[in-house]
PDB file of N, CA and C in Angstrom:
ATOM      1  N   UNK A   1      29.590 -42.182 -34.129  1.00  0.00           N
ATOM      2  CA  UNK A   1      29.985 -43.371 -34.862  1.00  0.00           C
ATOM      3  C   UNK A   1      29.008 -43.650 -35.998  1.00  0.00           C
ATOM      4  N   UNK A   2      27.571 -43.359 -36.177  1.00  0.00           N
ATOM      5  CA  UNK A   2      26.583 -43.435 -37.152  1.00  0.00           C
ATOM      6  C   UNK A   2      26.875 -42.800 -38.323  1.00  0.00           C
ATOM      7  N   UNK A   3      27.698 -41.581 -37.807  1.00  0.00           N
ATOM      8  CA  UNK A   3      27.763 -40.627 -39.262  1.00  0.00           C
ATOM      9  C   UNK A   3      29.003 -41.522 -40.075  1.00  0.00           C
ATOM     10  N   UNK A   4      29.855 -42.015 -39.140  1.00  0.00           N
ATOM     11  CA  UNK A   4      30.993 -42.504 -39.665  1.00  0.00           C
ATOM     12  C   UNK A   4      30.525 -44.008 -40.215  1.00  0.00           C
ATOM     13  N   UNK A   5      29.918 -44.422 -39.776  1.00  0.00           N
ATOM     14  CA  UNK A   5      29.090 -46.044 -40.933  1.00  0.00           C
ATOM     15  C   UNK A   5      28.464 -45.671 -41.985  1.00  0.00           C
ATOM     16  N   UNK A   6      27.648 -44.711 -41.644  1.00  0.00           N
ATOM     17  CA  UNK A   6      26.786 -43.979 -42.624  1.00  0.00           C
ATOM     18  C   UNK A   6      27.968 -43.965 -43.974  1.00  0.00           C
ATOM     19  N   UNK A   7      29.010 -43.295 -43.760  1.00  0.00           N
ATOM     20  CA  UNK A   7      30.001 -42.204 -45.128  1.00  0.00           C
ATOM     21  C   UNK A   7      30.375 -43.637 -45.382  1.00  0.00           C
ATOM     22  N   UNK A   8      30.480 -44.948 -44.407  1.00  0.00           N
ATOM     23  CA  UNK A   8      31.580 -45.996 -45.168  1.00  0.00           C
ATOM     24  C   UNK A   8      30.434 -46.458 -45.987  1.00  0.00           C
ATOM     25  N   UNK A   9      29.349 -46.615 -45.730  1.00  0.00           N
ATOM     26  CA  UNK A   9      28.190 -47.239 -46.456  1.00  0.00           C
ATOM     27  C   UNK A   9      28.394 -46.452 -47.783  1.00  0.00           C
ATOM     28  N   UNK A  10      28.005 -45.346 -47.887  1.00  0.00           N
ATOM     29  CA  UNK A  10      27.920 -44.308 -48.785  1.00  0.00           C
ATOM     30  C   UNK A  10      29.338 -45.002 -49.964  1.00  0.00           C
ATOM     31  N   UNK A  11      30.130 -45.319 -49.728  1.00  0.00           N
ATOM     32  CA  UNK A  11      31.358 -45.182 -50.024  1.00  0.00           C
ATOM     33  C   UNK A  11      31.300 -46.892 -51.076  1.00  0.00           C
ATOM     34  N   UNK A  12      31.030 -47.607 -50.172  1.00  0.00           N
ATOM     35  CA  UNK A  12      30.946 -48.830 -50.344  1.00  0.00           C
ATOM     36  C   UNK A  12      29.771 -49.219 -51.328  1.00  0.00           C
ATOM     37  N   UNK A  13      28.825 -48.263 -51.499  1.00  0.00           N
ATOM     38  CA  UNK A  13      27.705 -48.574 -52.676  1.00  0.00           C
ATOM     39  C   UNK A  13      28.566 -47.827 -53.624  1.00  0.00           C
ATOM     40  N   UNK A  14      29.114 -46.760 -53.733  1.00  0.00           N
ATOM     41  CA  UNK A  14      29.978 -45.956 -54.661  1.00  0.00           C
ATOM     42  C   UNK A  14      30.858 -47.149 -55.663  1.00  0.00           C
ATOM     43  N   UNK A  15      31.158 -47.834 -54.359  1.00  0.00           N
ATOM     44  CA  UNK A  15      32.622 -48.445 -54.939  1.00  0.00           C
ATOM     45  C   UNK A  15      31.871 -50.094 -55.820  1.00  0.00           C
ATOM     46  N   UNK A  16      31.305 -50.355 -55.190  1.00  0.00           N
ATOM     47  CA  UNK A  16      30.049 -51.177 -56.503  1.00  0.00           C
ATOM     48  C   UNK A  16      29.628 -50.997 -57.648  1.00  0.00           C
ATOM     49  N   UNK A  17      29.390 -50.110 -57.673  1.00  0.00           N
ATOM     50  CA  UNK A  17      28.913 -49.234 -59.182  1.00  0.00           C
ATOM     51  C   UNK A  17      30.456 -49.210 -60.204  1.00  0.00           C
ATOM     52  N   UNK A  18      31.263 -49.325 -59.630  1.00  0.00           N
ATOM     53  CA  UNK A  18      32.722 -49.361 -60.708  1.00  0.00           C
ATOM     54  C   UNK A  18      33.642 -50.775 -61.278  1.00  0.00           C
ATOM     55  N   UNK A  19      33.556 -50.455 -62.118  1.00  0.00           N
ATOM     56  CA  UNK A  19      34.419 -51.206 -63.009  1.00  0.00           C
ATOM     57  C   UNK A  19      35.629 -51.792 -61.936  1.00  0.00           C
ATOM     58  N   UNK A  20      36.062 -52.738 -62.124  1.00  0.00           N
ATOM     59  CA  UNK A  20      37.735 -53.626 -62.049  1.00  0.00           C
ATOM     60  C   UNK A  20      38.447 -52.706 -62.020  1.00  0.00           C
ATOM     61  N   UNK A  21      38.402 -51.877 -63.215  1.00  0.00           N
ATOM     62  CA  UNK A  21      39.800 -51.467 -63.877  1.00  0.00           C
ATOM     63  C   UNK A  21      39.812 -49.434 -62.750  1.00  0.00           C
ATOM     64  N   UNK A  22      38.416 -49.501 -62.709  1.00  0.00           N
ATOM     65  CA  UNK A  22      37.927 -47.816 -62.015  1.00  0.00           C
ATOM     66  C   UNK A  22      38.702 -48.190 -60.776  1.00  0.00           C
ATOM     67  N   UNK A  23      37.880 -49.008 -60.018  1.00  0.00           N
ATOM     68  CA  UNK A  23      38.562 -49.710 -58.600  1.00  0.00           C
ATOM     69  C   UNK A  23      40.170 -49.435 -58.550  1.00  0.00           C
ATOM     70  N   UNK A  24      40.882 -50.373 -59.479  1.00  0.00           N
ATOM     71  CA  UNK A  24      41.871 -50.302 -58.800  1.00  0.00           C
ATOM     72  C   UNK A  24      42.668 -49.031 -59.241  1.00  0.00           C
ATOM     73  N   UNK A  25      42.139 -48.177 -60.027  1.00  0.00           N
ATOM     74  CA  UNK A  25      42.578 -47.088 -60.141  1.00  0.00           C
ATOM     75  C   UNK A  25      42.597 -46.470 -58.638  1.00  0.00           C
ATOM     76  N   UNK A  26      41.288 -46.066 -58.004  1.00  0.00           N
ATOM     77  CA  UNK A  26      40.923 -45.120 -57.284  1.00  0.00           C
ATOM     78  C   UNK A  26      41.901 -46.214 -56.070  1.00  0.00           C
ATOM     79  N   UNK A  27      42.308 -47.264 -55.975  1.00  0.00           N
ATOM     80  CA  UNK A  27      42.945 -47.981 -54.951  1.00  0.00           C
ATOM     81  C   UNK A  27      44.280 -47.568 -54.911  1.00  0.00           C
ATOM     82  N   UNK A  28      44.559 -47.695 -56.028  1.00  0.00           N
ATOM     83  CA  UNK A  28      46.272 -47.477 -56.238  1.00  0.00           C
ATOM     84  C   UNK A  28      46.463 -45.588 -55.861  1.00  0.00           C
ATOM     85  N   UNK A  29      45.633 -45.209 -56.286  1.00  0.00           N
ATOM     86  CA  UNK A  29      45.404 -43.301 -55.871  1.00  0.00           C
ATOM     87  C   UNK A  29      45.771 -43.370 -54.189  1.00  0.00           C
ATOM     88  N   UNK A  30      44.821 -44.127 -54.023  1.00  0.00           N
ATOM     89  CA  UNK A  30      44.831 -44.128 -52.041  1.00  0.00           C
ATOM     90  C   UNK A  30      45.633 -44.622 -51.539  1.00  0.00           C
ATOM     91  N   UNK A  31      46.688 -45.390 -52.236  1.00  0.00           N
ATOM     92  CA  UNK A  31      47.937 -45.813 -51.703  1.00  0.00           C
ATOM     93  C   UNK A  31      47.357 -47.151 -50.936  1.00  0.00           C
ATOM     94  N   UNK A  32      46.314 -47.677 -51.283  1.00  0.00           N
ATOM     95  CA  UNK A  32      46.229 -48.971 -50.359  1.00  0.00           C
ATOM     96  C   UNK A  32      47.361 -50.287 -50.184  1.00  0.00           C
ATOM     97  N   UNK A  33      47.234 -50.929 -49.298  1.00  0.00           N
ATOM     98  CA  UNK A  33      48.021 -52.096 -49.038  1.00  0.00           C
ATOM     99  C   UNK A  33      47.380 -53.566 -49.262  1.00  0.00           C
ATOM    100  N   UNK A  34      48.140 -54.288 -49.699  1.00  0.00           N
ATOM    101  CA  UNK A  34      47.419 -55.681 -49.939  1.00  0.00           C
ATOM    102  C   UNK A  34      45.619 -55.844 -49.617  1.00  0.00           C
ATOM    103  N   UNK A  35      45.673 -55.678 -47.565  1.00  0.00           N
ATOM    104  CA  UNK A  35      44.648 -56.547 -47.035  1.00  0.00           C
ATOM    105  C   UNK A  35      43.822 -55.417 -47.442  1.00  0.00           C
ATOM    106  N   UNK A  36      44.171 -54.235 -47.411  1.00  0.00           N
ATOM    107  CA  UNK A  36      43.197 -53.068 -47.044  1.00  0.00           C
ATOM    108  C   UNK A  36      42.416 -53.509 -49.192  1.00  0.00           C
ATOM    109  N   UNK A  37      43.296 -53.654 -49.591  1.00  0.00           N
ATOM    110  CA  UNK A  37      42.519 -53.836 -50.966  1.00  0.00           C
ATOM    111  C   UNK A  37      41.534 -55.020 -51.252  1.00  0.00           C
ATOM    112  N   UNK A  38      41.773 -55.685 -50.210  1.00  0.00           N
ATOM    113  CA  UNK A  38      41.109 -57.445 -49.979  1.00  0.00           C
ATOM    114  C   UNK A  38      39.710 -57.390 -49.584  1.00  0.00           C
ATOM    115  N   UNK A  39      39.975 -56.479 -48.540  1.00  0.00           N
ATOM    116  CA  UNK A  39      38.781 -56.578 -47.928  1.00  0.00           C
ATOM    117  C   UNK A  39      37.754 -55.647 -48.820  1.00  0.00           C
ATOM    118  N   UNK A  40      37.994 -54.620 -49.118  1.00  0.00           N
ATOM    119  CA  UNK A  40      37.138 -54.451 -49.874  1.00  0.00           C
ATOM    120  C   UNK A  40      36.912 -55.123 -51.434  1.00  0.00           C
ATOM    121  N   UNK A  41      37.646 -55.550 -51.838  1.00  0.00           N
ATOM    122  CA  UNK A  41      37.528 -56.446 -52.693  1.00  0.00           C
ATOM    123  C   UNK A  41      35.844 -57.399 -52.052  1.00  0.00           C
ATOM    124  N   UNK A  42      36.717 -58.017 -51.237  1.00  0.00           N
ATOM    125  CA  UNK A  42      35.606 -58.891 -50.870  1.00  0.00           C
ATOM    126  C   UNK A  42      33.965 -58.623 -50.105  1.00  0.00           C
ATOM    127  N   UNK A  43      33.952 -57.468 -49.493  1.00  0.00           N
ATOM    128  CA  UNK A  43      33.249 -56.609 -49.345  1.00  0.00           C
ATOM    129  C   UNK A  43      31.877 -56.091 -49.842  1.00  0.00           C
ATOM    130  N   UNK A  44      32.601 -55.968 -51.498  1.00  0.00           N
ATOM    131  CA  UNK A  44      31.816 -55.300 -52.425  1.00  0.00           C
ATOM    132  C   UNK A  44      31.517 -56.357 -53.393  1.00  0.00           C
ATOM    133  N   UNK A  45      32.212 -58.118 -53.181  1.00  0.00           N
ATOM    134  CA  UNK A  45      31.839 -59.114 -54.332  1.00  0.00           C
ATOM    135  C   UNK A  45      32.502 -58.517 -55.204  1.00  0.00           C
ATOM    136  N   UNK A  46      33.459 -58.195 -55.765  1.00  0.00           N
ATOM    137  CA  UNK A  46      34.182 -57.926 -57.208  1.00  0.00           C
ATOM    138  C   UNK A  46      34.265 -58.768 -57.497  1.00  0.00           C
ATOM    139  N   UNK A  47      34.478 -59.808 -57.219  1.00  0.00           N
ATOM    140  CA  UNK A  47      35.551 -61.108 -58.054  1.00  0.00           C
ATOM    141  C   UNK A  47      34.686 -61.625 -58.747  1.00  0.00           C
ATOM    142  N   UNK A  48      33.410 -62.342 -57.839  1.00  0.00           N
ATOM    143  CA  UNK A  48      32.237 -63.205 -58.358  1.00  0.00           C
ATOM    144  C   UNK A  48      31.089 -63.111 -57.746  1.00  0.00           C
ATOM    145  N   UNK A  49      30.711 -61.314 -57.794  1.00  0.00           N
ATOM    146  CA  UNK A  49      29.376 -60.632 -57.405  1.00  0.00           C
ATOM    147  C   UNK A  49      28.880 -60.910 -56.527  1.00  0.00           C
ATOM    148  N   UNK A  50      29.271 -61.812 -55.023  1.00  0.00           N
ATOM    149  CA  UNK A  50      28.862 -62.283 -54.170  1.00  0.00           C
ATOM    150  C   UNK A  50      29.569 -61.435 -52.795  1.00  0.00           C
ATOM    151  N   UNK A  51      28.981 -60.117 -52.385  1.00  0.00           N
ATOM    152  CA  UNK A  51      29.255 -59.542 -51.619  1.00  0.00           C
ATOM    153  C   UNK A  51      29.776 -60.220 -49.894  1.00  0.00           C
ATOM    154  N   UNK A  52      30.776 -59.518 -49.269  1.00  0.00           N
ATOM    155  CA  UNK A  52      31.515 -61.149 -48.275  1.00  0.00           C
ATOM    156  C   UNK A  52      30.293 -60.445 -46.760  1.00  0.00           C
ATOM    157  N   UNK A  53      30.065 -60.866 -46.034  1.00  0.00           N
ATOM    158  CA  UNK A  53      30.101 -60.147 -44.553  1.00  0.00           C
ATOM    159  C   UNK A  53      31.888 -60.144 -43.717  1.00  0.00           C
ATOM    160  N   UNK A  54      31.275 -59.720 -42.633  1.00  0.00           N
ATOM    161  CA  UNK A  54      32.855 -59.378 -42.109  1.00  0.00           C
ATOM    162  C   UNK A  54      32.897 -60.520 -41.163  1.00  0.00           C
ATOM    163  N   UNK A  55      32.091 -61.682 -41.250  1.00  0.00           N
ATOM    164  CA  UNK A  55      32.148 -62.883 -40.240  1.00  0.00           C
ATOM    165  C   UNK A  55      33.155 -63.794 -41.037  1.00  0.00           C
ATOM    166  N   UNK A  56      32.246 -63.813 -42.708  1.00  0.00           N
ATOM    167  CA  UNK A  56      33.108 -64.483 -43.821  1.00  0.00           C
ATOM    168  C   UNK A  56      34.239 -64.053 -43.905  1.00  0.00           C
ATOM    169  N   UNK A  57      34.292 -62.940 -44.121  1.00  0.00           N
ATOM    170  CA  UNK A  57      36.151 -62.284 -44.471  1.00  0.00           C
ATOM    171  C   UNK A  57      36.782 -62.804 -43.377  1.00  0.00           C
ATOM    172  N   UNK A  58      36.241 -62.941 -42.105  1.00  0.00           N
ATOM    173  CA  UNK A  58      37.278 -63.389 -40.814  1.00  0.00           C
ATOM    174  C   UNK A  58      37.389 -64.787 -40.961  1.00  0.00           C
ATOM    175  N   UNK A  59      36.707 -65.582 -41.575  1.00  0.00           N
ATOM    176  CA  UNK A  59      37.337 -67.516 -41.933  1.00  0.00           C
ATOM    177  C   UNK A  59      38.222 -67.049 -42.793  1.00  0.00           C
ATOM    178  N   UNK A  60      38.147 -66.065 -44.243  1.00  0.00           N
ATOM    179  CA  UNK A  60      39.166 -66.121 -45.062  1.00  0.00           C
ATOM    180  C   UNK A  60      40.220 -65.762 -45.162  1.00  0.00           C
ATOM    181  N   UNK A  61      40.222 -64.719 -44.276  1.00  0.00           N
ATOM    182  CA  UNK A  61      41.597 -63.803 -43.753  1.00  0.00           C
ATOM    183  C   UNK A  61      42.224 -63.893 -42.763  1.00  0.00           C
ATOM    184  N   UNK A  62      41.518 -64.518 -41.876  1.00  0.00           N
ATOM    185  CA  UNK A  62      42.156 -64.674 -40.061  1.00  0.00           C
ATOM    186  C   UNK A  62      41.853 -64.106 -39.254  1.00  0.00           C
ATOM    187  N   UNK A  63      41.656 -62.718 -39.425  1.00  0.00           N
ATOM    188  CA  UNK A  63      41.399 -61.644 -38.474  1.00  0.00           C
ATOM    189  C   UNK A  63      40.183 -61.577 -37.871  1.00  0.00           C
ATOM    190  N   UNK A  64      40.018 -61.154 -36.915  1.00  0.00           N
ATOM    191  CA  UNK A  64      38.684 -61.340 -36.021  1.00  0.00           C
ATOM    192  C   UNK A  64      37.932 -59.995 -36.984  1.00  0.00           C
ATOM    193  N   UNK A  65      36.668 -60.147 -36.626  1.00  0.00           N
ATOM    194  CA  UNK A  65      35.888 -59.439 -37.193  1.00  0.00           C
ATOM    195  C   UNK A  65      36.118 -57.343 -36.511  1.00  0.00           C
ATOM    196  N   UNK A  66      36.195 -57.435 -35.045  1.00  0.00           N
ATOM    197  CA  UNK A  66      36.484 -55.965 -34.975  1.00  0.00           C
ATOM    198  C   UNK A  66      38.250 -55.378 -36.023  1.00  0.00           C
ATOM    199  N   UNK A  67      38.810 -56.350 -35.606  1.00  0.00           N
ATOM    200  CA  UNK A  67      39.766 -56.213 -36.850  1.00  0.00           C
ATOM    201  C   UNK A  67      39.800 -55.518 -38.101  1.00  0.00           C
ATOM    202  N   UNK A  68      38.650 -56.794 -38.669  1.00  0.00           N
ATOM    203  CA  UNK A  68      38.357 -56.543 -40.223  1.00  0.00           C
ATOM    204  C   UNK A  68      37.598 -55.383 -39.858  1.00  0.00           C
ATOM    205  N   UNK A  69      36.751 -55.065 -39.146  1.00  0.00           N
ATOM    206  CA  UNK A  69      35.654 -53.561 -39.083  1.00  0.00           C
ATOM    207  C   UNK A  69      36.478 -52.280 -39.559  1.00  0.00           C
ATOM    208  N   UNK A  70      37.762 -52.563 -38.128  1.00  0.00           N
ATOM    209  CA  UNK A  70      38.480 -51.613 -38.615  1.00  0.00           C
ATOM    210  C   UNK A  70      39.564 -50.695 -39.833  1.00  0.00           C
ATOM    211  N   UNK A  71      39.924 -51.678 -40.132  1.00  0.00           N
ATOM    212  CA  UNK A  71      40.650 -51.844 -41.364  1.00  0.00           C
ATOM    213  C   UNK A  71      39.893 -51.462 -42.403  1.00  0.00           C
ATOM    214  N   UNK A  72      38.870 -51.914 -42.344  1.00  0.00           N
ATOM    215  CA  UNK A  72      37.656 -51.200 -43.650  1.00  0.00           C
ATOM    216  C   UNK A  72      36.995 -49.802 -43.382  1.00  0.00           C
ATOM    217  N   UNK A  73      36.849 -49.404 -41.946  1.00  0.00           N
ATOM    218  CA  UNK A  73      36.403 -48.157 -42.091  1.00  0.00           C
ATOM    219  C   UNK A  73      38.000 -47.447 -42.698  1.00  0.00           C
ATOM    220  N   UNK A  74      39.072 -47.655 -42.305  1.00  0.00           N
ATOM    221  CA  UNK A  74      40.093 -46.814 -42.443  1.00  0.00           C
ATOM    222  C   UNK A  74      40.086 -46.650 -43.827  1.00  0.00           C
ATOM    223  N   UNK A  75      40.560 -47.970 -44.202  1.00  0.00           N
ATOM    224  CA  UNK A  75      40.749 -48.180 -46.061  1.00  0.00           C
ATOM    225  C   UNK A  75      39.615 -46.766 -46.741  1.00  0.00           C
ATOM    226  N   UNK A  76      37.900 -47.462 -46.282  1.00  0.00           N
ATOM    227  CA  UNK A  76      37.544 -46.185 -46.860  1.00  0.00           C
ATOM    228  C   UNK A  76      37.510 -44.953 -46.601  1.00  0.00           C
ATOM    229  N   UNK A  77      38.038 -44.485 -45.642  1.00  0.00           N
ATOM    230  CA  UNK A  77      38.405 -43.271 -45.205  1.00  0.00           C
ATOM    231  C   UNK A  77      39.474 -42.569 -45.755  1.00  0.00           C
ATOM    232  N   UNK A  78      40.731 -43.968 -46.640  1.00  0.00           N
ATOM    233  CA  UNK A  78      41.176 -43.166 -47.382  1.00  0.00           C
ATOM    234  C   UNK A  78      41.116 -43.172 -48.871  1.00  0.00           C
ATOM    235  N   UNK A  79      40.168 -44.103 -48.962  1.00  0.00           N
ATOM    236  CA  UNK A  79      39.340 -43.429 -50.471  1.00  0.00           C
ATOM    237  C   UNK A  79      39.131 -42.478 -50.771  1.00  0.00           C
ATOM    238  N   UNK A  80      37.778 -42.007 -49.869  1.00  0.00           N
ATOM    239  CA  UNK A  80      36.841 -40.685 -49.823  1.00  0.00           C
ATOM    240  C   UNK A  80      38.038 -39.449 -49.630  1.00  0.00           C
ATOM    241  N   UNK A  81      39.289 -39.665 -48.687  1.00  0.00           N
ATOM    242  CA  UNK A  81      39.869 -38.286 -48.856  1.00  0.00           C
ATOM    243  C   UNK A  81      40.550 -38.530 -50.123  1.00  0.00           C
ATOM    244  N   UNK A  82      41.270 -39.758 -50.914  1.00  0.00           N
ATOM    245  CA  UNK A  82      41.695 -39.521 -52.371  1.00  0.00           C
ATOM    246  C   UNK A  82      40.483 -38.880 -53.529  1.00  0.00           C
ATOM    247  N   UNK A  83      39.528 -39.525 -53.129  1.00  0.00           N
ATOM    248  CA  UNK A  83      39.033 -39.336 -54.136  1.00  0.00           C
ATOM    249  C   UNK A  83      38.400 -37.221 -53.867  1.00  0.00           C
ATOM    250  N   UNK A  84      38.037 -36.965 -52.628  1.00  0.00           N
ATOM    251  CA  UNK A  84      37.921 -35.318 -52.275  1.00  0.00           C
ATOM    252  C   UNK A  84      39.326 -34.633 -52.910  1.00  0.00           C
ATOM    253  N   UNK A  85      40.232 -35.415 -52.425  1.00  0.00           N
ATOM    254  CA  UNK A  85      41.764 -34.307 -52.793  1.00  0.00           C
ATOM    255  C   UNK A  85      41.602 -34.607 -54.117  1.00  0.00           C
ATOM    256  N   UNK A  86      41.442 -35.432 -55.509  1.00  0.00           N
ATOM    257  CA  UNK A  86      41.363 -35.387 -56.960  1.00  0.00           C
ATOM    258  C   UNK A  86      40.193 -34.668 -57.443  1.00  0.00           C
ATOM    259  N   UNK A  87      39.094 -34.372 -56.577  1.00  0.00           N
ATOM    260  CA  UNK A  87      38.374 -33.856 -57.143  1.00  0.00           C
ATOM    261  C   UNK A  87      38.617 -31.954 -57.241  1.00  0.00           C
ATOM    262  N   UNK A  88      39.438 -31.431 -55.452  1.00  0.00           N
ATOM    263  CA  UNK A  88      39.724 -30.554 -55.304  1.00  0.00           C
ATOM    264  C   UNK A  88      40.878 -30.322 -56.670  1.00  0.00           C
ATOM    265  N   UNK A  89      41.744 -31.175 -56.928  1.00  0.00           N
ATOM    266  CA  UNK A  89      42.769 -30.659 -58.203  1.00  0.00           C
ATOM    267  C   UNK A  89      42.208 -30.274 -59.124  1.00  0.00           C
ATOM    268  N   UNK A  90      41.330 -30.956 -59.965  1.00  0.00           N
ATOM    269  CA  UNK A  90      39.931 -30.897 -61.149  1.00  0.00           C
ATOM    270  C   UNK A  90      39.740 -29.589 -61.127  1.00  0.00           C
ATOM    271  N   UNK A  91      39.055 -29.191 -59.932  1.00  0.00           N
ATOM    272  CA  UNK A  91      38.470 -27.678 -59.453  1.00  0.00           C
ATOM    273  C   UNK A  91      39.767 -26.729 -59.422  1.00  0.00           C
ATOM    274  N   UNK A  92      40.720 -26.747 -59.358  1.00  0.00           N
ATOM    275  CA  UNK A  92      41.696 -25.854 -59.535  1.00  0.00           C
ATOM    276  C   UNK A  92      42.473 -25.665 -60.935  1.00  0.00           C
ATOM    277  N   UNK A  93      42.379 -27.295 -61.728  1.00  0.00           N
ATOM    278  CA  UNK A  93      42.469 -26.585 -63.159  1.00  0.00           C
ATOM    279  C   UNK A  93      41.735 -26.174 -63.423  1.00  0.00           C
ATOM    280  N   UNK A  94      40.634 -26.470 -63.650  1.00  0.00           N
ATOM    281  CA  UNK A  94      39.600 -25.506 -64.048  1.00  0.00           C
ATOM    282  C   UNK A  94      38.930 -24.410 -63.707  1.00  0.00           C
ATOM    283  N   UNK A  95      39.690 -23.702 -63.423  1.00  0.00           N
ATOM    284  CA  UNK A  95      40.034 -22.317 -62.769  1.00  0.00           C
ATOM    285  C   UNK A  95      41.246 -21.861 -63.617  1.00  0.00           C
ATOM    286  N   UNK A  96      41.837 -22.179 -63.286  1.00  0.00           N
ATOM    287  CA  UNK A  96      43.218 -21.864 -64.313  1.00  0.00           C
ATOM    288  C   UNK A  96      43.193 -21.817 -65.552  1.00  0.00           C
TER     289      UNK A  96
END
């Protein structure tokens, strides 16, 4: 389970470093759904740089906190494989 906090961590400083407009690119790539875009929204402070915990997201959203845990490791789980499978395409045009 460490390695797997570890990659969401990894993922979640990644996703800080980007623009609004980068974000919801790489969101809309991963096919996310409303909450799954929320929470990290809120997560990472996009809106108004004030990063949420997952105690906060659970007053704002409803969901109990193992809830929200889960939902966010998934969400970024399917970041990291959108963003691996676009990088694997890259590497195959450029080959071609």
């Amino acid at each position: 389970m460490s390695t797997k906090i570890d990659n969401a961590q990894l993922t979640l400083d990644l996703l800080k470093n980007l623009s609004k407009e980068e974000l919801n690119q790489i969101m809309a790539q991963a096919e996310l759904n409303f909450l799954e875009k929320r929470i990290v929204w809120l997560r990472i402070g996009l809106e108004d740089k004030i990063p949420r915990s997952f105690k906060e997201i659970t007053k704002e959203i409803g969901l109990g906190m193992e809830t929200i845990f889960k939902i966010e490791m998934k969400t970024l789980r399917k970041i990291r494989t959108s963003l691996i499978s676009e990088r694997n395409q890259n590497k195959d045009i450029e080959k071609n």
